[in-house]
PDB file of N, CA and C in Angstrom:
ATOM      1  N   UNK A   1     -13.830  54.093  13.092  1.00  0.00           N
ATOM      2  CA  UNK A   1     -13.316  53.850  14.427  1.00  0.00           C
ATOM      3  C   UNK A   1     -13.554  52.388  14.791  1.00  0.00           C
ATOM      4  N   UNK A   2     -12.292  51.527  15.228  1.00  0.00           N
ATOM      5  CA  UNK A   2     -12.480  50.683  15.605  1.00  0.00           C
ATOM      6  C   UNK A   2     -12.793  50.584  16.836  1.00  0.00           C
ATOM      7  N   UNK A   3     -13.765  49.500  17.033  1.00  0.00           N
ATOM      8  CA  UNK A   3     -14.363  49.093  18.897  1.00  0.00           C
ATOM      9  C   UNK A   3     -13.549  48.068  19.125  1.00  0.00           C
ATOM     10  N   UNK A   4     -13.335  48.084  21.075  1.00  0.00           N
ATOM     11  CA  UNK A   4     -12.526  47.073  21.442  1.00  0.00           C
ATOM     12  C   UNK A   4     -13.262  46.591  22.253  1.00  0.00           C
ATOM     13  N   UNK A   5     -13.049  45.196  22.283  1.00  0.00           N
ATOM     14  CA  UNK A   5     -13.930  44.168  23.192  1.00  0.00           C
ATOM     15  C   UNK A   5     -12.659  43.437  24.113  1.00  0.00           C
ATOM     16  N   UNK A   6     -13.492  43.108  24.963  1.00  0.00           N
ATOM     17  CA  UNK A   6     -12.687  42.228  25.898  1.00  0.00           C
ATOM     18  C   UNK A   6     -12.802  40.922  26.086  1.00  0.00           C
ATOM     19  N   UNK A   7     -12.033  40.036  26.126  1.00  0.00           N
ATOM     20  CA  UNK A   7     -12.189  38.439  26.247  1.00  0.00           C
ATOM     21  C   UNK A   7     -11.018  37.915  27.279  1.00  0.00           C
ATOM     22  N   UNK A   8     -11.535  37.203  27.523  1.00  0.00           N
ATOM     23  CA  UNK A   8     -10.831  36.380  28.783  1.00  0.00           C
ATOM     24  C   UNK A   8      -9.182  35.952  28.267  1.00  0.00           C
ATOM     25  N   UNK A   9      -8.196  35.727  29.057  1.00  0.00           N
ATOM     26  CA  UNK A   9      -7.156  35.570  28.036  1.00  0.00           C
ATOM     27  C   UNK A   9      -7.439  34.236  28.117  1.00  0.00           C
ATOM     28  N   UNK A  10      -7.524  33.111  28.881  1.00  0.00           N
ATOM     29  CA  UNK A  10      -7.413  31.989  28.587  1.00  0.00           C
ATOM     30  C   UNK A  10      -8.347  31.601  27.144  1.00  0.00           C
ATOM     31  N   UNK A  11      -8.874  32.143  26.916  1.00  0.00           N
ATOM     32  CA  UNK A  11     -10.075  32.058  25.472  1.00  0.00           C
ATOM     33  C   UNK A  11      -9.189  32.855  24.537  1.00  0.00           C
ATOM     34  N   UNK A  12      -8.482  33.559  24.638  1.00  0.00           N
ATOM     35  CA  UNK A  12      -7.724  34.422  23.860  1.00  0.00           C
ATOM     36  C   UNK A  12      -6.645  33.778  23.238  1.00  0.00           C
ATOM     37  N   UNK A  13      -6.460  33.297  24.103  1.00  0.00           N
ATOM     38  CA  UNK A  13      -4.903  31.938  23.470  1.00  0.00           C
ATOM     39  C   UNK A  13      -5.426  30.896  23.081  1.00  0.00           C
ATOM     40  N   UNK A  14      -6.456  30.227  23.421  1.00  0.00           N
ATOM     41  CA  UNK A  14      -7.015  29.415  22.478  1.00  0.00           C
ATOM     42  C   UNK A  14      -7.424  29.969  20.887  1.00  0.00           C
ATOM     43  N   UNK A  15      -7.597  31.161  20.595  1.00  0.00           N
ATOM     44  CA  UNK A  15      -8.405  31.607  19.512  1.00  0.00           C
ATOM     45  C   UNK A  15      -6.644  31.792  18.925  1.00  0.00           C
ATOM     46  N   UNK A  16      -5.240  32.281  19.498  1.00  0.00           N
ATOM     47  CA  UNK A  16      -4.374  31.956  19.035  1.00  0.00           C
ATOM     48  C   UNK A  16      -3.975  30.878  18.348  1.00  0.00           C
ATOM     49  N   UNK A  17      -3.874  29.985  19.109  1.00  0.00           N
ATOM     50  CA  UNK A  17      -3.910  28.609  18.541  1.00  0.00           C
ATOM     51  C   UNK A  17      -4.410  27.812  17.317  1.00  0.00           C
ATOM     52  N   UNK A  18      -5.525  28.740  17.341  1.00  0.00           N
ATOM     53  CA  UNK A  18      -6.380  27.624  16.740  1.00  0.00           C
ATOM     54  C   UNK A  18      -6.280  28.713  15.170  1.00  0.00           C
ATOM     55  N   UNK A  19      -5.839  30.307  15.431  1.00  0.00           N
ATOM     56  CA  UNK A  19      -6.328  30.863  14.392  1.00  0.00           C
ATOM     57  C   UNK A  19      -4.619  30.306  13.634  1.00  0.00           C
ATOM     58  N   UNK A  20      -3.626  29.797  14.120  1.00  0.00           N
ATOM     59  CA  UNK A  20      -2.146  29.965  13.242  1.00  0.00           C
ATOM     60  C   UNK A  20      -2.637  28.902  13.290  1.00  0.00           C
ATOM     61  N   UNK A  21      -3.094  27.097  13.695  1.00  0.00           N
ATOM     62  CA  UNK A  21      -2.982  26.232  13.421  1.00  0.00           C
ATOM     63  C   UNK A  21      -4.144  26.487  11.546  1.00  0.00           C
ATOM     64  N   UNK A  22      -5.086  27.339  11.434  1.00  0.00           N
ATOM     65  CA  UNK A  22      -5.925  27.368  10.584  1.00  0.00           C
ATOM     66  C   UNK A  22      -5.409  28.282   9.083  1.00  0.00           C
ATOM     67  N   UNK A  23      -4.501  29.003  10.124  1.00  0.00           N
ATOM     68  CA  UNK A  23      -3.560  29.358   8.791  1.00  0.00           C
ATOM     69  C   UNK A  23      -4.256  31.046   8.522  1.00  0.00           C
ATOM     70  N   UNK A  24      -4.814  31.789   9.750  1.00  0.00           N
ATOM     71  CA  UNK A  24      -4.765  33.144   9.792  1.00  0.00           C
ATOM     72  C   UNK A  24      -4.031  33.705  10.179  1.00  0.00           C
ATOM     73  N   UNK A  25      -3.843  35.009   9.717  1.00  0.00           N
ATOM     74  CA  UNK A  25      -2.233  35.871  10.140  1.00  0.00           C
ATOM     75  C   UNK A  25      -2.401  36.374  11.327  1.00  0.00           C
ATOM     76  N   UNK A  26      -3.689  36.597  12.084  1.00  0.00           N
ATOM     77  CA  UNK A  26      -3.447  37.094  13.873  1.00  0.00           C
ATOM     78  C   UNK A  26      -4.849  35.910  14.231  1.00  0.00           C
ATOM     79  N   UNK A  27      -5.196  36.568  15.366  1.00  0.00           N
ATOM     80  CA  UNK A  27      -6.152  36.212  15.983  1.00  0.00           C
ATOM     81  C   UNK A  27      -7.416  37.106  15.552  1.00  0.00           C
ATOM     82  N   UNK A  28      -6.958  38.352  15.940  1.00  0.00           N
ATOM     83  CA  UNK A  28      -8.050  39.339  15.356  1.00  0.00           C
ATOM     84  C   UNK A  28      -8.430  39.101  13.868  1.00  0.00           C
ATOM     85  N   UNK A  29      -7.955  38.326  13.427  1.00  0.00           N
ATOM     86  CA  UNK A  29      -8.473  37.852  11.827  1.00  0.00           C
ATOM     87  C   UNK A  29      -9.507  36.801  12.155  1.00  0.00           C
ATOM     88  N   UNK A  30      -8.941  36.115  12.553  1.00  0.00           N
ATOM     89  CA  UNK A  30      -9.962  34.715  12.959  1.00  0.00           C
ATOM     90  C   UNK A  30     -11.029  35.429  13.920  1.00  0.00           C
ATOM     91  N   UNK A  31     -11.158  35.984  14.681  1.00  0.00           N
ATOM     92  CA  UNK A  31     -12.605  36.819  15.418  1.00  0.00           C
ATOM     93  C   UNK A  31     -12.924  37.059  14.469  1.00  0.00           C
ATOM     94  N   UNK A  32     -12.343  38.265  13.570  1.00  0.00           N
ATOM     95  CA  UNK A  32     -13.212  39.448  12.816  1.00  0.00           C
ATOM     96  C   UNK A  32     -14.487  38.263  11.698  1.00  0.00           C
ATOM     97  N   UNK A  33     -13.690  37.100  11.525  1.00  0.00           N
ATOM     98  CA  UNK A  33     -14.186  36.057  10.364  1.00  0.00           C
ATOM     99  C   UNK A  33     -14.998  35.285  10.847  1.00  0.00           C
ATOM    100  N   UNK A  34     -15.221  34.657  12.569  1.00  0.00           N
ATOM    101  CA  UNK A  34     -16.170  33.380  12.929  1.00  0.00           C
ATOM    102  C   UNK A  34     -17.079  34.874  13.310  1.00  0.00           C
ATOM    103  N   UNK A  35     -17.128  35.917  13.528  1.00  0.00           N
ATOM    104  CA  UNK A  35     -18.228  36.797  13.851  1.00  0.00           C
ATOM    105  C   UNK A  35     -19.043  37.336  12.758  1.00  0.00           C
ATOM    106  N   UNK A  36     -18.470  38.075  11.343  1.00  0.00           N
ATOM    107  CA  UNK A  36     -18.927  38.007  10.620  1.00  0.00           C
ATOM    108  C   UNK A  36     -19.813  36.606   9.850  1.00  0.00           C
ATOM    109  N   UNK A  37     -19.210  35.284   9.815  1.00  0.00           N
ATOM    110  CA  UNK A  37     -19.944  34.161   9.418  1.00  0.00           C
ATOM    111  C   UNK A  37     -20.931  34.051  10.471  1.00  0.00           C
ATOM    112  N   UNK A  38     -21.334  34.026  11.997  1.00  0.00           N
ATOM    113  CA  UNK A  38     -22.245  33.798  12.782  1.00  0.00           C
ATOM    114  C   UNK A  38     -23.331  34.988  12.441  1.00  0.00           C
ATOM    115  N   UNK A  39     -22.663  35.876  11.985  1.00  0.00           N
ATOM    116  CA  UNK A  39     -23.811  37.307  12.218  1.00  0.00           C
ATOM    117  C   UNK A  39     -24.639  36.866  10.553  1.00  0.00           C
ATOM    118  N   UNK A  40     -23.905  36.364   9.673  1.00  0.00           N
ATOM    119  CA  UNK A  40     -24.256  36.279   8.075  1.00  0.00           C
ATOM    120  C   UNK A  40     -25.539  34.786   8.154  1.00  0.00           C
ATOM    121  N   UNK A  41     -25.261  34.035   9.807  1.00  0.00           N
ATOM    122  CA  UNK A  41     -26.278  33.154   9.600  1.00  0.00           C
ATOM    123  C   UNK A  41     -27.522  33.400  10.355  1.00  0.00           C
ATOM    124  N   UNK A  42     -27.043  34.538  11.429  1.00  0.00           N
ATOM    125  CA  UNK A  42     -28.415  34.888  11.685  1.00  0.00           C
ATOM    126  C   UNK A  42     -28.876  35.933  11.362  1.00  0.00           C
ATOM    127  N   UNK A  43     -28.454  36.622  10.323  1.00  0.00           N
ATOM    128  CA  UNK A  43     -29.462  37.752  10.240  1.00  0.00           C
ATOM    129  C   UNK A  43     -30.213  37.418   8.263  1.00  0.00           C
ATOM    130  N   UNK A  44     -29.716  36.205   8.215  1.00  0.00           N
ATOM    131  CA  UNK A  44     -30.518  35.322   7.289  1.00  0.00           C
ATOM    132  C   UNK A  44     -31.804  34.440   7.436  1.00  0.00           C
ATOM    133  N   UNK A  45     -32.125  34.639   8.996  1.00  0.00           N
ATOM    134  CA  UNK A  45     -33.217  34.031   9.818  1.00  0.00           C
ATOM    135  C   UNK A  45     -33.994  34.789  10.076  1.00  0.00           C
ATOM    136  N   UNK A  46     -35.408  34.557  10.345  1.00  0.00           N
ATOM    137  CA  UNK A  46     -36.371  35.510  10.763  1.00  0.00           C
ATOM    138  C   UNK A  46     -36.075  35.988  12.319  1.00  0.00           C
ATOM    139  N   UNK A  47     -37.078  37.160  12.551  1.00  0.00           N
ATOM    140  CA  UNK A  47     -36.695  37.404  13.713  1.00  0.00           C
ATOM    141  C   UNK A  47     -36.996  36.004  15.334  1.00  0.00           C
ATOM    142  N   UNK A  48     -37.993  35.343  14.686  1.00  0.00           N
ATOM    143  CA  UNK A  48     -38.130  34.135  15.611  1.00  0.00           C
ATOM    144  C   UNK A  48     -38.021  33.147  15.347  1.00  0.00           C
ATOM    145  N   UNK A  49     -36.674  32.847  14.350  1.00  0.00           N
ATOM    146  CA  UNK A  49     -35.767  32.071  14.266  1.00  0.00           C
ATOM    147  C   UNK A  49     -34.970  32.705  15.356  1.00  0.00           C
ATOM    148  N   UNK A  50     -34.360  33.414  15.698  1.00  0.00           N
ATOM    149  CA  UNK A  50     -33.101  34.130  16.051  1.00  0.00           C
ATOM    150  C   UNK A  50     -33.238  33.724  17.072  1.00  0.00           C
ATOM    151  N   UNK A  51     -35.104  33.802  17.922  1.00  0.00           N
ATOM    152  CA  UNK A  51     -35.161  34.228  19.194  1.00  0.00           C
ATOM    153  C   UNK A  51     -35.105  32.888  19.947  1.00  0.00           C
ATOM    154  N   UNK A  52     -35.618  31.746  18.992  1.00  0.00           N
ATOM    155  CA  UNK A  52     -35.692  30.600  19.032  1.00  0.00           C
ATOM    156  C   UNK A  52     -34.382  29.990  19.393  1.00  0.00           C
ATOM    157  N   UNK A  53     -33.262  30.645  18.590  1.00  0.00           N
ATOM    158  CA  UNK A  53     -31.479  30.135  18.626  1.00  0.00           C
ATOM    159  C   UNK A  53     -31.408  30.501  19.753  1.00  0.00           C
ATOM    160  N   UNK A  54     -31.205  31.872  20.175  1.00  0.00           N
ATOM    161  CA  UNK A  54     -30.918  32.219  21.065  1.00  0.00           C
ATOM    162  C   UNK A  54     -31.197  31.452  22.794  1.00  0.00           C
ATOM    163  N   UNK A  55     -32.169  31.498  22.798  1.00  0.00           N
ATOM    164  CA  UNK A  55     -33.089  30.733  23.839  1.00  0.00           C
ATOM    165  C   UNK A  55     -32.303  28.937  23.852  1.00  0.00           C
ATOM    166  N   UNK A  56     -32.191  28.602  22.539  1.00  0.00           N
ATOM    167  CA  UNK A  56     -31.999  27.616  22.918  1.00  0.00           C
ATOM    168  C   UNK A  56     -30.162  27.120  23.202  1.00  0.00           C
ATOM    169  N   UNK A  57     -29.821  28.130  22.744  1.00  0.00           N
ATOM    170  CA  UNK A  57     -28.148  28.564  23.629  1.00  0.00           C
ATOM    171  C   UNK A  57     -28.514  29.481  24.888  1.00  0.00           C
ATOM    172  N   UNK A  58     -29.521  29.477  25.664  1.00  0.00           N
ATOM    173  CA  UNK A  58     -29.620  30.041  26.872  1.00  0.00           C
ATOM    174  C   UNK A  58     -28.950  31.454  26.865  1.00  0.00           C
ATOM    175  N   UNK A  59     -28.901  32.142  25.559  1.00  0.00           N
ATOM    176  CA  UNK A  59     -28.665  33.613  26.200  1.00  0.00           C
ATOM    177  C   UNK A  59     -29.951  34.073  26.408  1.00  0.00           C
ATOM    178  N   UNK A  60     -31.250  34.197  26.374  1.00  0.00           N
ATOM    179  CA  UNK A  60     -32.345  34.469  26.338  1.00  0.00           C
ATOM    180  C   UNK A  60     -33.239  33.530  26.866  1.00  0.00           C
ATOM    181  N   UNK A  61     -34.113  33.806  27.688  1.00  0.00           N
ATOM    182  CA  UNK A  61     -35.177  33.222  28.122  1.00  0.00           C
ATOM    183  C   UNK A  61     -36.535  33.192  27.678  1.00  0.00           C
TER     184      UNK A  61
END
């Protein structure tokens, strides 16, 4: 079962853009691929590496 997420459209047409200027066949290709590569670099990090990233992109305090 696939899950559906929601994104803003103005971010949505950018990820258009940028996924045919890069030479992917939708958009949902280009998500499914910068999410898998972000998830492949942090779950190659310890857990306080992660917490450390995180924090320091302010999703976490």
């Amino acid at each position: 079962m696939a899950a559906k997420i929601k994104i803003d459209s103005n971010l949505y047409d950018r990820v258009k853009k940028v996924a045919s200027v890069a030479g992917y066949e939708s958009a949902d290709e280009f998500i499914v691929h910068v999410i898998e590569r972000e998830l492949d670099k942090l779950e190659s990090d310890s857990d306080a590496e992660i917490t450390d990233r995180l924090k320091g992109l302010g999703y976490i305090e």
